[in-house]
PDB file of N, CA and C in Angstrom:
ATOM      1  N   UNK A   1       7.241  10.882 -34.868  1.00  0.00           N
ATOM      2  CA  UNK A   1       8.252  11.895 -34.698  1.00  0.00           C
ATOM      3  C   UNK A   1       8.384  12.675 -35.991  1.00  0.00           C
ATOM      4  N   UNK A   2       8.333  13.981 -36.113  1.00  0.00           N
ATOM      5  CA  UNK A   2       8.767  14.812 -37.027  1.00  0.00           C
ATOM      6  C   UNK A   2      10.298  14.700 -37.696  1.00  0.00           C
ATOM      7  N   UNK A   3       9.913  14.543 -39.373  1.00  0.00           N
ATOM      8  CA  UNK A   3      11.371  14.814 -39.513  1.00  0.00           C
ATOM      9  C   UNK A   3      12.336  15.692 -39.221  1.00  0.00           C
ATOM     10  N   UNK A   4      13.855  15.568 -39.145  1.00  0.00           N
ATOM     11  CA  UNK A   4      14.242  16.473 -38.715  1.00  0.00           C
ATOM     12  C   UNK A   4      14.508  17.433 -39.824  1.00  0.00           C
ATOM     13  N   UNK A   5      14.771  19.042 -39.219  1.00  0.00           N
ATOM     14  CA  UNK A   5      14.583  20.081 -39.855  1.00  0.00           C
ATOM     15  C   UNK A   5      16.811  20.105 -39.865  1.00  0.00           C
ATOM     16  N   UNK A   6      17.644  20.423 -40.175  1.00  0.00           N
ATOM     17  CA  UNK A   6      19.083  20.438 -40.198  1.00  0.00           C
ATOM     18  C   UNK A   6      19.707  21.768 -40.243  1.00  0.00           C
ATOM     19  N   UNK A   7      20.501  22.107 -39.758  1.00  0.00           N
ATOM     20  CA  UNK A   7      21.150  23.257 -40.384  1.00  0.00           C
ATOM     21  C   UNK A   7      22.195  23.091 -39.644  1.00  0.00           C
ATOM     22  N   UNK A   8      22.964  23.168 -40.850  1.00  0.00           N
ATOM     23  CA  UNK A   8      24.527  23.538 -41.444  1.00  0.00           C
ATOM     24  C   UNK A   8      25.508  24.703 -40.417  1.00  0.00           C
ATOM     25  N   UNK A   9      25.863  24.160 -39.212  1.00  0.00           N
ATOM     26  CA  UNK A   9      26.736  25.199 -38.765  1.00  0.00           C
ATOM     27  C   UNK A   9      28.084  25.363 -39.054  1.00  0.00           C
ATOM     28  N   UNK A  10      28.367  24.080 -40.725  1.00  0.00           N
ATOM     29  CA  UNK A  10      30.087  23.964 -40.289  1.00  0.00           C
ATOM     30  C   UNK A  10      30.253  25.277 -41.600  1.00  0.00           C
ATOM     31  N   UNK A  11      31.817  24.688 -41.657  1.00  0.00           N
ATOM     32  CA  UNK A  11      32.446  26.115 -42.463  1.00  0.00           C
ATOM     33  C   UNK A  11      31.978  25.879 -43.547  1.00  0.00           C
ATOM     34  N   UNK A  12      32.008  24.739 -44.178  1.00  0.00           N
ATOM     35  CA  UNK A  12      31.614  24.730 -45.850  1.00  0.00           C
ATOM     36  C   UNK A  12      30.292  23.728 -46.220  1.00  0.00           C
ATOM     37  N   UNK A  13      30.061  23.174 -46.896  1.00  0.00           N
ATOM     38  CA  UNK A  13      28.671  22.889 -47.375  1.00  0.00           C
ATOM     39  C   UNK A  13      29.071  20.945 -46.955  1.00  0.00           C
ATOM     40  N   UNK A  14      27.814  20.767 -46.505  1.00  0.00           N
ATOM     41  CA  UNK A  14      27.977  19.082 -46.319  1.00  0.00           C
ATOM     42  C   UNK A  14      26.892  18.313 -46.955  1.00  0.00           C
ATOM     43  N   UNK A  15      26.777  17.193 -47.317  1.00  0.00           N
ATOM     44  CA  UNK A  15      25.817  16.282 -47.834  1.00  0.00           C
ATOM     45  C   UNK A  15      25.772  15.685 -46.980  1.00  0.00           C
ATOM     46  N   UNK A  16      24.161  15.960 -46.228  1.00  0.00           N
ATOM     47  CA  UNK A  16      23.641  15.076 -45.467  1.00  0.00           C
ATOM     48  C   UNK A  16      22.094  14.012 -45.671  1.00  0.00           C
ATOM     49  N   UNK A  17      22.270  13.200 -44.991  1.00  0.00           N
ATOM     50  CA  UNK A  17      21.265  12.342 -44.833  1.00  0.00           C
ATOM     51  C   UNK A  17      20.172  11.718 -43.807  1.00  0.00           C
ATOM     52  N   UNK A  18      18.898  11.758 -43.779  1.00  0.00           N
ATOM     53  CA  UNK A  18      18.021  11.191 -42.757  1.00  0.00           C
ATOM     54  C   UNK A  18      18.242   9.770 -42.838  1.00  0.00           C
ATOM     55  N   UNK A  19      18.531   9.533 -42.094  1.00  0.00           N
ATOM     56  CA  UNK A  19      17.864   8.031 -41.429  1.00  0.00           C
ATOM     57  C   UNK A  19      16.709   7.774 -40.583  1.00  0.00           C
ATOM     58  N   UNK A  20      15.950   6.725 -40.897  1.00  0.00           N
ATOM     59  CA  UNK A  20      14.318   6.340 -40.881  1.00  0.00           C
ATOM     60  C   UNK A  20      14.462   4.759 -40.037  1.00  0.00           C
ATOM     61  N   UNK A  21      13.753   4.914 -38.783  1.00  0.00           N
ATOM     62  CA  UNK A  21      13.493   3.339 -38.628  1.00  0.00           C
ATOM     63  C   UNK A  21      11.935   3.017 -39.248  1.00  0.00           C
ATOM     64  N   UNK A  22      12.407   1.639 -39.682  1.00  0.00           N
ATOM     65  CA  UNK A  22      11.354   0.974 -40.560  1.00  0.00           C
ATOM     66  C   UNK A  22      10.309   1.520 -41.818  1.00  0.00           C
ATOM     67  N   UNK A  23      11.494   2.154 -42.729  1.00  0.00           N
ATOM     68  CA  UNK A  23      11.384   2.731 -43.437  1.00  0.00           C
ATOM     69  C   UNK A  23      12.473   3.666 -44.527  1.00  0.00           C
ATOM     70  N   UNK A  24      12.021   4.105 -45.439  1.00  0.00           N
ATOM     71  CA  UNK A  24      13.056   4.463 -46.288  1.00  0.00           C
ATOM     72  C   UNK A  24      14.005   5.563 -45.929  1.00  0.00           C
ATOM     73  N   UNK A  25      15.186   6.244 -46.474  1.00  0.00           N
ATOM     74  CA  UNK A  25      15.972   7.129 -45.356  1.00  0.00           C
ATOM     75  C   UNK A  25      15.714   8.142 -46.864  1.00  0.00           C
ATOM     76  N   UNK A  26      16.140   9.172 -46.529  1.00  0.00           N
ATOM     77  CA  UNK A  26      15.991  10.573 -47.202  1.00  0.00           C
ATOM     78  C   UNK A  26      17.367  10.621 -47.761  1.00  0.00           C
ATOM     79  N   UNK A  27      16.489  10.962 -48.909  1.00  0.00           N
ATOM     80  CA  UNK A  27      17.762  11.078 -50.285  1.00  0.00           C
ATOM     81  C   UNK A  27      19.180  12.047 -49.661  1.00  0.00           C
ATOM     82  N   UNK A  28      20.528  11.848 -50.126  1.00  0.00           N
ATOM     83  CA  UNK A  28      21.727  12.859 -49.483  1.00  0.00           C
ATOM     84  C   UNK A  28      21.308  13.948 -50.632  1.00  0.00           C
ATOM     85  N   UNK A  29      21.464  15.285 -49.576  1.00  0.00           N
ATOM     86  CA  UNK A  29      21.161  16.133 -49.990  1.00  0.00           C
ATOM     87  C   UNK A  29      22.176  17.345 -49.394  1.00  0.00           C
ATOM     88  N   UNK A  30      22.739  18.273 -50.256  1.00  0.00           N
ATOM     89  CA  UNK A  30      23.615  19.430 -50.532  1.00  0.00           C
ATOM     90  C   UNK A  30      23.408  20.013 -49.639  1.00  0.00           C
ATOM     91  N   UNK A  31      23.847  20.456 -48.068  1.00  0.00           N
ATOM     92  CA  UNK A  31      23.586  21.595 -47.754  1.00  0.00           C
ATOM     93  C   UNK A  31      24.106  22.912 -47.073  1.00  0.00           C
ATOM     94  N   UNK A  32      24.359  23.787 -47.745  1.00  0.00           N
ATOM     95  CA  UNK A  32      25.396  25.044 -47.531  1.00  0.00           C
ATOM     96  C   UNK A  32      25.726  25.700 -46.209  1.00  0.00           C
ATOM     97  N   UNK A  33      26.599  26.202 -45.765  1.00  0.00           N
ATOM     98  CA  UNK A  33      26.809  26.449 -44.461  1.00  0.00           C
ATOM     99  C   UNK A  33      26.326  27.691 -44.330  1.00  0.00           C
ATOM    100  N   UNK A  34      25.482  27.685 -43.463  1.00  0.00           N
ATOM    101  CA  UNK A  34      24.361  27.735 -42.232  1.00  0.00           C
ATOM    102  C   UNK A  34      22.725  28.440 -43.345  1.00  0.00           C
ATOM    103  N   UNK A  35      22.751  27.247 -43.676  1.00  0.00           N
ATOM    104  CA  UNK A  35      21.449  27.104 -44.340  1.00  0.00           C
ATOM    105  C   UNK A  35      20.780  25.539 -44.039  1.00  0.00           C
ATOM    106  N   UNK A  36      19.433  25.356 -43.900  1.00  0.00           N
ATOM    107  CA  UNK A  36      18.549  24.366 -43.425  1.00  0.00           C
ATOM    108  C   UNK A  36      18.644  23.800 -44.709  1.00  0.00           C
ATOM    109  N   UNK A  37      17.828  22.371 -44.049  1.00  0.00           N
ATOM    110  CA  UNK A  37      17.532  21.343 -45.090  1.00  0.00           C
ATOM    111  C   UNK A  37      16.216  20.460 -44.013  1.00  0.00           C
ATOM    112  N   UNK A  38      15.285  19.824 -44.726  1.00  0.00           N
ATOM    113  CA  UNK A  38      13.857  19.196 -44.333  1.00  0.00           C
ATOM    114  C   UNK A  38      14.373  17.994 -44.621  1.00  0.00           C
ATOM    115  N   UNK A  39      14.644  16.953 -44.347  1.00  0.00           N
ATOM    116  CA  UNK A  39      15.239  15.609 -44.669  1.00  0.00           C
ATOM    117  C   UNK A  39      13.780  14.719 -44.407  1.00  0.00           C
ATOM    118  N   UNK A  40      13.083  13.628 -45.080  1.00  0.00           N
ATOM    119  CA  UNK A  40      12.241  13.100 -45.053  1.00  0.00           C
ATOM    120  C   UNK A  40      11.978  11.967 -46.056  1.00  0.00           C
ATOM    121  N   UNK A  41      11.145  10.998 -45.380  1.00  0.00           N
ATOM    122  CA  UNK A  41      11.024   9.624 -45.699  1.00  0.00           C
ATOM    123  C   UNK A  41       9.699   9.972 -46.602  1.00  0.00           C
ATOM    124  N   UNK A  42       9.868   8.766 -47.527  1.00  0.00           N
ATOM    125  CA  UNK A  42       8.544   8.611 -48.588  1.00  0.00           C
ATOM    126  C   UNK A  42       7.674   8.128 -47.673  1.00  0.00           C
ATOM    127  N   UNK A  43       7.653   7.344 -46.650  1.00  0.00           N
ATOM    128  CA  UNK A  43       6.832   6.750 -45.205  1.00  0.00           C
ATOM    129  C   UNK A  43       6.296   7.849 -44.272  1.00  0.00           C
ATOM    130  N   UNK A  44       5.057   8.198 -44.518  1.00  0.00           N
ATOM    131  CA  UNK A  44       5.126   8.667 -43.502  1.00  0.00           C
ATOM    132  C   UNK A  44       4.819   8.504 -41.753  1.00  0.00           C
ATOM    133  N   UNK A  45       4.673   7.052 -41.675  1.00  0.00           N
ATOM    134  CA  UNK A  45       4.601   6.141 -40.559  1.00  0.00           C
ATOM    135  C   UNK A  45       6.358   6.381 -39.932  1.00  0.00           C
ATOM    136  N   UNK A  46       6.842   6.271 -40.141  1.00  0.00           N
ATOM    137  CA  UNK A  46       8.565   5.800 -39.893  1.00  0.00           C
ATOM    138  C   UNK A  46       8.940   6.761 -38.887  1.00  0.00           C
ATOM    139  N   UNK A  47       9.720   6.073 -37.889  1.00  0.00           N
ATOM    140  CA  UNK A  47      10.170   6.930 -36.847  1.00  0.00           C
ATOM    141  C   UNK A  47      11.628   7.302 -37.318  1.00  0.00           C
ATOM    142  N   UNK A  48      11.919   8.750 -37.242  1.00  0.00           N
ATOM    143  CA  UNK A  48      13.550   9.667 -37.347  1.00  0.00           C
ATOM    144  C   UNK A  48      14.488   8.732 -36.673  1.00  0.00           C
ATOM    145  N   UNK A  49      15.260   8.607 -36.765  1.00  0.00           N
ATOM    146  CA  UNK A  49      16.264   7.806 -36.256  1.00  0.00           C
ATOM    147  C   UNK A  49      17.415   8.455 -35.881  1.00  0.00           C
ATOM    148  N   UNK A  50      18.206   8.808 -37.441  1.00  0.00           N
ATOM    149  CA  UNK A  50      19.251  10.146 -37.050  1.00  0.00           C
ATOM    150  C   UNK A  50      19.864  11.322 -38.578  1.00  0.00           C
ATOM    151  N   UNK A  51      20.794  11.834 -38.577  1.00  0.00           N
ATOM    152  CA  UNK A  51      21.493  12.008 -39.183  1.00  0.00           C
ATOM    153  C   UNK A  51      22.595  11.945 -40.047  1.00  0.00           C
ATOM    154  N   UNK A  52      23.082  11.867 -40.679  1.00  0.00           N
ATOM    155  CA  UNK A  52      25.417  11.106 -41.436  1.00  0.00           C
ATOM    156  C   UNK A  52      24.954  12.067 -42.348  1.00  0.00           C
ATOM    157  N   UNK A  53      26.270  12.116 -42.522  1.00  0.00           N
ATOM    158  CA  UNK A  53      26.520  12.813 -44.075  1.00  0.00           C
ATOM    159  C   UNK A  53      27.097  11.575 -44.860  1.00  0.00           C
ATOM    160  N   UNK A  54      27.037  11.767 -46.224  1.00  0.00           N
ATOM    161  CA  UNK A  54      26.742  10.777 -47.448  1.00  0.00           C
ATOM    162  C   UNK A  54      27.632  11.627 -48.823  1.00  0.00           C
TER     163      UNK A  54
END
């Protein structure tokens, strides 16, 4: 599964995070409202799992 690609529809900026099964989760990362973010595992075997903010 492709990591997921994110974007920011709320009002102000959120720190979010990937989560990875069987594998490492993607660093929390800054991201501004309604601007993307690439969230991704050092694995690249690992299936997407989900999203949280952090």
């Amino acid at each position: 599964m492709e990591p997921p690609k994110v974007t920011n529809n709320c009002t102000g900026t959120k720190n979010l995070k990937g989560i990875f099964k069987y594998g490492y989760d993607s660093a929390c990362e800054s991201v501004k409202k309604n601007k993307s973010a690439l969230l991704t595992s050092s694995r690249p075997w690992v299936s997407y799992d989900k999203v949280v903010t952090c």
